[in-house]
N, C-alpha and C. Protein backbone atom coordinates (compact mmCIF):
# COMPACT_ATOMS: atom_id res chain seq x y z
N UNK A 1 3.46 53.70 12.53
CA UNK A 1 3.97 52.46 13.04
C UNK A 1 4.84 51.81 11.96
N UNK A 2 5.79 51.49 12.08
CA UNK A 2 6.81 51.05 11.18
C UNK A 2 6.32 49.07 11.47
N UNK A 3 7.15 48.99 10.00
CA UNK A 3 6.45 47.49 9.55
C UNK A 3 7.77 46.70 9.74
N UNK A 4 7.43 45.87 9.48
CA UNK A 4 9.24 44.61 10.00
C UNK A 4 8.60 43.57 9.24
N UNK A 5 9.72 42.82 8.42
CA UNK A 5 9.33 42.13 7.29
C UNK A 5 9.29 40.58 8.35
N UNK A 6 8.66 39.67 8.16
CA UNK A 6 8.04 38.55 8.65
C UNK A 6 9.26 37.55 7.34
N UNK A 7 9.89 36.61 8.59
CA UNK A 7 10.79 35.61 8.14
C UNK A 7 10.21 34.53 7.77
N UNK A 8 9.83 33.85 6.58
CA UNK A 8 8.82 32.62 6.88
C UNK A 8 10.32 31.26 5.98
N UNK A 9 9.64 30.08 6.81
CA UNK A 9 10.95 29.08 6.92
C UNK A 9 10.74 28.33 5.73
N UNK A 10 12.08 27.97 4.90
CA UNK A 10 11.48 27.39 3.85
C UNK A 10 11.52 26.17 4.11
N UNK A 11 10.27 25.58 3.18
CA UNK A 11 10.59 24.26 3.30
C UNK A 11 11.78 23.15 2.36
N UNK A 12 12.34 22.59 2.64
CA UNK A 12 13.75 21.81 2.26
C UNK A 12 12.78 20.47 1.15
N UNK A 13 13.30 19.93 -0.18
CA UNK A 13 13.21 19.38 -0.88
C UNK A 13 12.92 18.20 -0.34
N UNK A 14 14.35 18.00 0.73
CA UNK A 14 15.02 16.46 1.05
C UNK A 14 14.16 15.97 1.53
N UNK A 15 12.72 16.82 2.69
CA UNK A 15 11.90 16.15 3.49
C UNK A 15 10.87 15.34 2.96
N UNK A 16 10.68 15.74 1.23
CA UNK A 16 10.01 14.30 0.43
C UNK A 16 10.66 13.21 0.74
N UNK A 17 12.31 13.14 0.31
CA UNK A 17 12.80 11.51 0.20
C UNK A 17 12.75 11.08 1.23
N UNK A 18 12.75 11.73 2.67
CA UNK A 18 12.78 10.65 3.66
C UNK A 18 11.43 9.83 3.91
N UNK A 19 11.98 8.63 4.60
CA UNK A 19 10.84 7.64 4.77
C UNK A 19 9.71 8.33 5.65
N UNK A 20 8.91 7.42 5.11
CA UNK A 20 7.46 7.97 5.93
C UNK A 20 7.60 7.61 7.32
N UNK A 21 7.10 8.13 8.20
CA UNK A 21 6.70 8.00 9.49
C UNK A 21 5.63 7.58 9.79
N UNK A 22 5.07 6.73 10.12
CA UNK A 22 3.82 6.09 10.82
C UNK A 22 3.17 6.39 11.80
N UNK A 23 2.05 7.55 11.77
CA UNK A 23 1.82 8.29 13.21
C UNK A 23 0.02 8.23 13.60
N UNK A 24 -0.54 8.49 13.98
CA UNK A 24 -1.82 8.74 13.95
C UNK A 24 -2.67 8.89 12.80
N UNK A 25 -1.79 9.84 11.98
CA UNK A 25 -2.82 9.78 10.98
C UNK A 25 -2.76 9.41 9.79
N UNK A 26 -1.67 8.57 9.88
CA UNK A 26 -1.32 7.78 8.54
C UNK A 26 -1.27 6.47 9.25
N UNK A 27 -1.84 5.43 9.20
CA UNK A 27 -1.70 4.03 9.65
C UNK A 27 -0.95 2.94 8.66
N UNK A 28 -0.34 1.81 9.20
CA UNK A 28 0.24 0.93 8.09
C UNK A 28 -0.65 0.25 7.60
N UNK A 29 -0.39 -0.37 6.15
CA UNK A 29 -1.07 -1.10 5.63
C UNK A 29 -1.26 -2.81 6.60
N UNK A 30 -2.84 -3.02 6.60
CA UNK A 30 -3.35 -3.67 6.83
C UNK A 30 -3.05 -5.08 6.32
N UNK A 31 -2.35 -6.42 7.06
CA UNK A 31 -3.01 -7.29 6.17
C UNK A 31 -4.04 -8.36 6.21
N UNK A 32 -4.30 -9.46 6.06
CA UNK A 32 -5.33 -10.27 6.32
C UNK A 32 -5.40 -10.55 7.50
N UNK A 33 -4.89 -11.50 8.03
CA UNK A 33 -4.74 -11.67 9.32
C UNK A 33 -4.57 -10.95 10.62
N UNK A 34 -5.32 -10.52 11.75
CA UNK A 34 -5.09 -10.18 12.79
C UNK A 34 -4.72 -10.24 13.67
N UNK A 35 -3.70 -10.24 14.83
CA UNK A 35 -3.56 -10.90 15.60
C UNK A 35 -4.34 -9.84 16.84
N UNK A 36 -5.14 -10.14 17.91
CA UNK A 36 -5.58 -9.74 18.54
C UNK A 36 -5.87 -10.45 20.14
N UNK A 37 -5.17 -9.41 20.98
CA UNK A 37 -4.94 -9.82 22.21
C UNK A 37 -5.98 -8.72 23.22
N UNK A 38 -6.76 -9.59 23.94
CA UNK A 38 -7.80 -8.98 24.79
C UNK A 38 -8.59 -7.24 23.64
N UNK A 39 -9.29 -8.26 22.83
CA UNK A 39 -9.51 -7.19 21.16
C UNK A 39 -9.24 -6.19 20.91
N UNK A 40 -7.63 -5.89 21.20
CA UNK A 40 -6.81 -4.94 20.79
C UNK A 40 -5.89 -5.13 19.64
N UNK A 41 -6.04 -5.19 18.46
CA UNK A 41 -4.95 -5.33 17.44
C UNK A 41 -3.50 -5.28 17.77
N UNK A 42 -2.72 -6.12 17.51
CA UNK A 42 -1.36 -6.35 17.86
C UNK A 42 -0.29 -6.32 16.60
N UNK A 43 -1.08 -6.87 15.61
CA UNK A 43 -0.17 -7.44 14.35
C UNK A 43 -1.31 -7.67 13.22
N UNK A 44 -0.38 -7.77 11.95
CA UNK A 44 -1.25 -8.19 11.15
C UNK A 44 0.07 -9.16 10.20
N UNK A 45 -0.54 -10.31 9.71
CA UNK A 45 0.02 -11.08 9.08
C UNK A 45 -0.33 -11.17 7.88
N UNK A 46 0.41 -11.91 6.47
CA UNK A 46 -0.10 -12.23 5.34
C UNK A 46 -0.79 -13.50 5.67
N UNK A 47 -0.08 -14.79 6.22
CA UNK A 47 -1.14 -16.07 6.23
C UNK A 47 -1.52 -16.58 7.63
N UNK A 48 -2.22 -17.20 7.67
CA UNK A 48 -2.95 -17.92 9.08
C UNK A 48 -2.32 -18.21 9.67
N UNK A 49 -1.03 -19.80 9.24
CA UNK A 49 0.15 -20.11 9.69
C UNK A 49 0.88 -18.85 11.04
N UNK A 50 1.13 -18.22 10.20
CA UNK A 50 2.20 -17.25 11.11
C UNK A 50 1.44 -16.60 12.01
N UNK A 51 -0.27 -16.18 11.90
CA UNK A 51 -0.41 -15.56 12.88
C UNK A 51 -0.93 -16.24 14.01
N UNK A 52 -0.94 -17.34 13.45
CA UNK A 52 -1.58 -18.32 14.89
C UNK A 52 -0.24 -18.95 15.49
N UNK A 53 0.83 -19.30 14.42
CA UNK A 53 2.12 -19.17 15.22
C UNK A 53 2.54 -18.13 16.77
N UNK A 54 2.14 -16.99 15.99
CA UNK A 54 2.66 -15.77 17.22
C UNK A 54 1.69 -15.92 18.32
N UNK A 55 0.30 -15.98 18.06
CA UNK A 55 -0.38 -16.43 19.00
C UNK A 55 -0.47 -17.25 19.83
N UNK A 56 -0.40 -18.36 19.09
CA UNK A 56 0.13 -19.48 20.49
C UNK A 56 1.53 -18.90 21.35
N UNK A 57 2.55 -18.64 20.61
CA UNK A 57 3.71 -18.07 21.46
C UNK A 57 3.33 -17.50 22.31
N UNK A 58 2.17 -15.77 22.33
CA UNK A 58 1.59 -15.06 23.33
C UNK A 58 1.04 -15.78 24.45
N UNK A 59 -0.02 -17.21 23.77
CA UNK A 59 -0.90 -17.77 24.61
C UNK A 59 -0.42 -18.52 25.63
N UNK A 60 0.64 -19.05 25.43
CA UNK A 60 1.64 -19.85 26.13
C UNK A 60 1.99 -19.06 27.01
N UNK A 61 2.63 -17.87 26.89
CA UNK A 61 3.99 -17.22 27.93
C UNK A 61 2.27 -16.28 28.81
N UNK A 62 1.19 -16.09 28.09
CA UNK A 62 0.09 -15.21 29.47
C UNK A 62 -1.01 -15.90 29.25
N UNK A 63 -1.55 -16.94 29.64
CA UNK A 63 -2.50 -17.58 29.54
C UNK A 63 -3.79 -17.23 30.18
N UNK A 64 -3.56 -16.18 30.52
CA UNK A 64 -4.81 -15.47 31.40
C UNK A 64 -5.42 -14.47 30.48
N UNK A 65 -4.86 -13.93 29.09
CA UNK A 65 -5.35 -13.21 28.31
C UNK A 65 -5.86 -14.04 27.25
N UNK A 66 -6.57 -13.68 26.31
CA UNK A 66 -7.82 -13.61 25.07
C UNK A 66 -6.84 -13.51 24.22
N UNK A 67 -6.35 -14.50 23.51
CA UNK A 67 -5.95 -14.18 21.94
C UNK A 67 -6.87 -15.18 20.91
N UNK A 68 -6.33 -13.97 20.02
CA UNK A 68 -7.62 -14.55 18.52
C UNK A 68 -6.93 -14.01 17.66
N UNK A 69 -7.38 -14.62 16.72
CA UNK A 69 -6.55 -14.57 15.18
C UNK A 69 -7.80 -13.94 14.13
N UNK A 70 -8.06 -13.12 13.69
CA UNK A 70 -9.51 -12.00 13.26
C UNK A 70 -8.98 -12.25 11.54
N UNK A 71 -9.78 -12.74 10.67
CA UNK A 71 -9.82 -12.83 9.48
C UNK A 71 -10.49 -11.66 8.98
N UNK A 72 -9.66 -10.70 8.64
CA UNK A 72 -10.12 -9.52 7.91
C UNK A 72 -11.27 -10.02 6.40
N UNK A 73 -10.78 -10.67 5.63
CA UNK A 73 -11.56 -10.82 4.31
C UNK A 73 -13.02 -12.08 4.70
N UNK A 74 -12.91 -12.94 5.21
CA UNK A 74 -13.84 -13.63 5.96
C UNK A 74 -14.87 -12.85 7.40
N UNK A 75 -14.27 -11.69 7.65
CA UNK A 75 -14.78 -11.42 9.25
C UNK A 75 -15.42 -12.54 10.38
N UNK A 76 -14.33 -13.68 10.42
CA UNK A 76 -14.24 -14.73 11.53
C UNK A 76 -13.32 -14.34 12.13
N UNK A 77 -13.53 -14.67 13.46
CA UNK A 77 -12.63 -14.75 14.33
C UNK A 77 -12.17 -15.43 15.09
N UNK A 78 -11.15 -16.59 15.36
CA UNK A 78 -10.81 -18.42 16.00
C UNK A 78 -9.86 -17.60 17.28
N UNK A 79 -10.16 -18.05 18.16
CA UNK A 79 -9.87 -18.01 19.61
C UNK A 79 -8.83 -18.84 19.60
N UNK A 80 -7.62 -18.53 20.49
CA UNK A 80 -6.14 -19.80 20.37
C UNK A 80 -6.32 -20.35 21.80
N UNK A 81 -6.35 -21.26 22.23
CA UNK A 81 -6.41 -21.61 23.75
C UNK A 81 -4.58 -22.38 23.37
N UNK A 82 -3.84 -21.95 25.00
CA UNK A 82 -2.68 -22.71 25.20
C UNK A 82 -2.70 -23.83 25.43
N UNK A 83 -1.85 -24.39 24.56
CA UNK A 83 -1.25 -26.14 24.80
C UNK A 83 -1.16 -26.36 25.94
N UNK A 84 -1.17 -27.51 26.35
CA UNK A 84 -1.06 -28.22 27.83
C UNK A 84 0.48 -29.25 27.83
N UNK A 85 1.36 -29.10 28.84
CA UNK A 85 2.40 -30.38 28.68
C UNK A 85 1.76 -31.25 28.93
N UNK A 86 2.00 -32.54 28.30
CA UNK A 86 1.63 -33.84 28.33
C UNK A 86 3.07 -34.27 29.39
N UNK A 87 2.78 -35.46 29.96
CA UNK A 87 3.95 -36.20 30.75
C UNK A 87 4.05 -37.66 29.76
């Protein structure tokens, strides 16, 4: 039986410098703040400010869903209820 030499693909340098891809099994870095809609992670923020910012924005436009703002380093978690118009 005659043999046949096997082509194997090389791998290219360049595919270090490109940016990482974010897939399953590499996740992004985490930060303090959570934003969490019906307790599914959405976002993560550096300060409280901003993530209860985005939250109210969410809470406002679907008021029928659960948002909470999840303190990773504390493990609390503050519930956002939507503003009401005043007349």
């Amino acid at each position: 039986m005659a043999t046949r030499p096997i082509k194997m693909a090389v791998k290219d340098d360049s595919e270090k410098d490109r940016d990482e891809v974010f897939s399953q099994r590499k996740r992004p870095e985490r930060s303090r703040f959570l934003l969490q809609v019906d307790r599914q992670t959405k976002g993560s923020y550096t300060t409280s400010e901003a993530a209860q910012a985005a939250a109210l924005v969410i809470k406002n436009s679907y008021p029928i869903v659960q948002v909470s703002v999840y303190d990773s380093v504390d493990n609390t978690n503050s519930l956002v209820e939507a503003t009401t118009a005043s007349s």
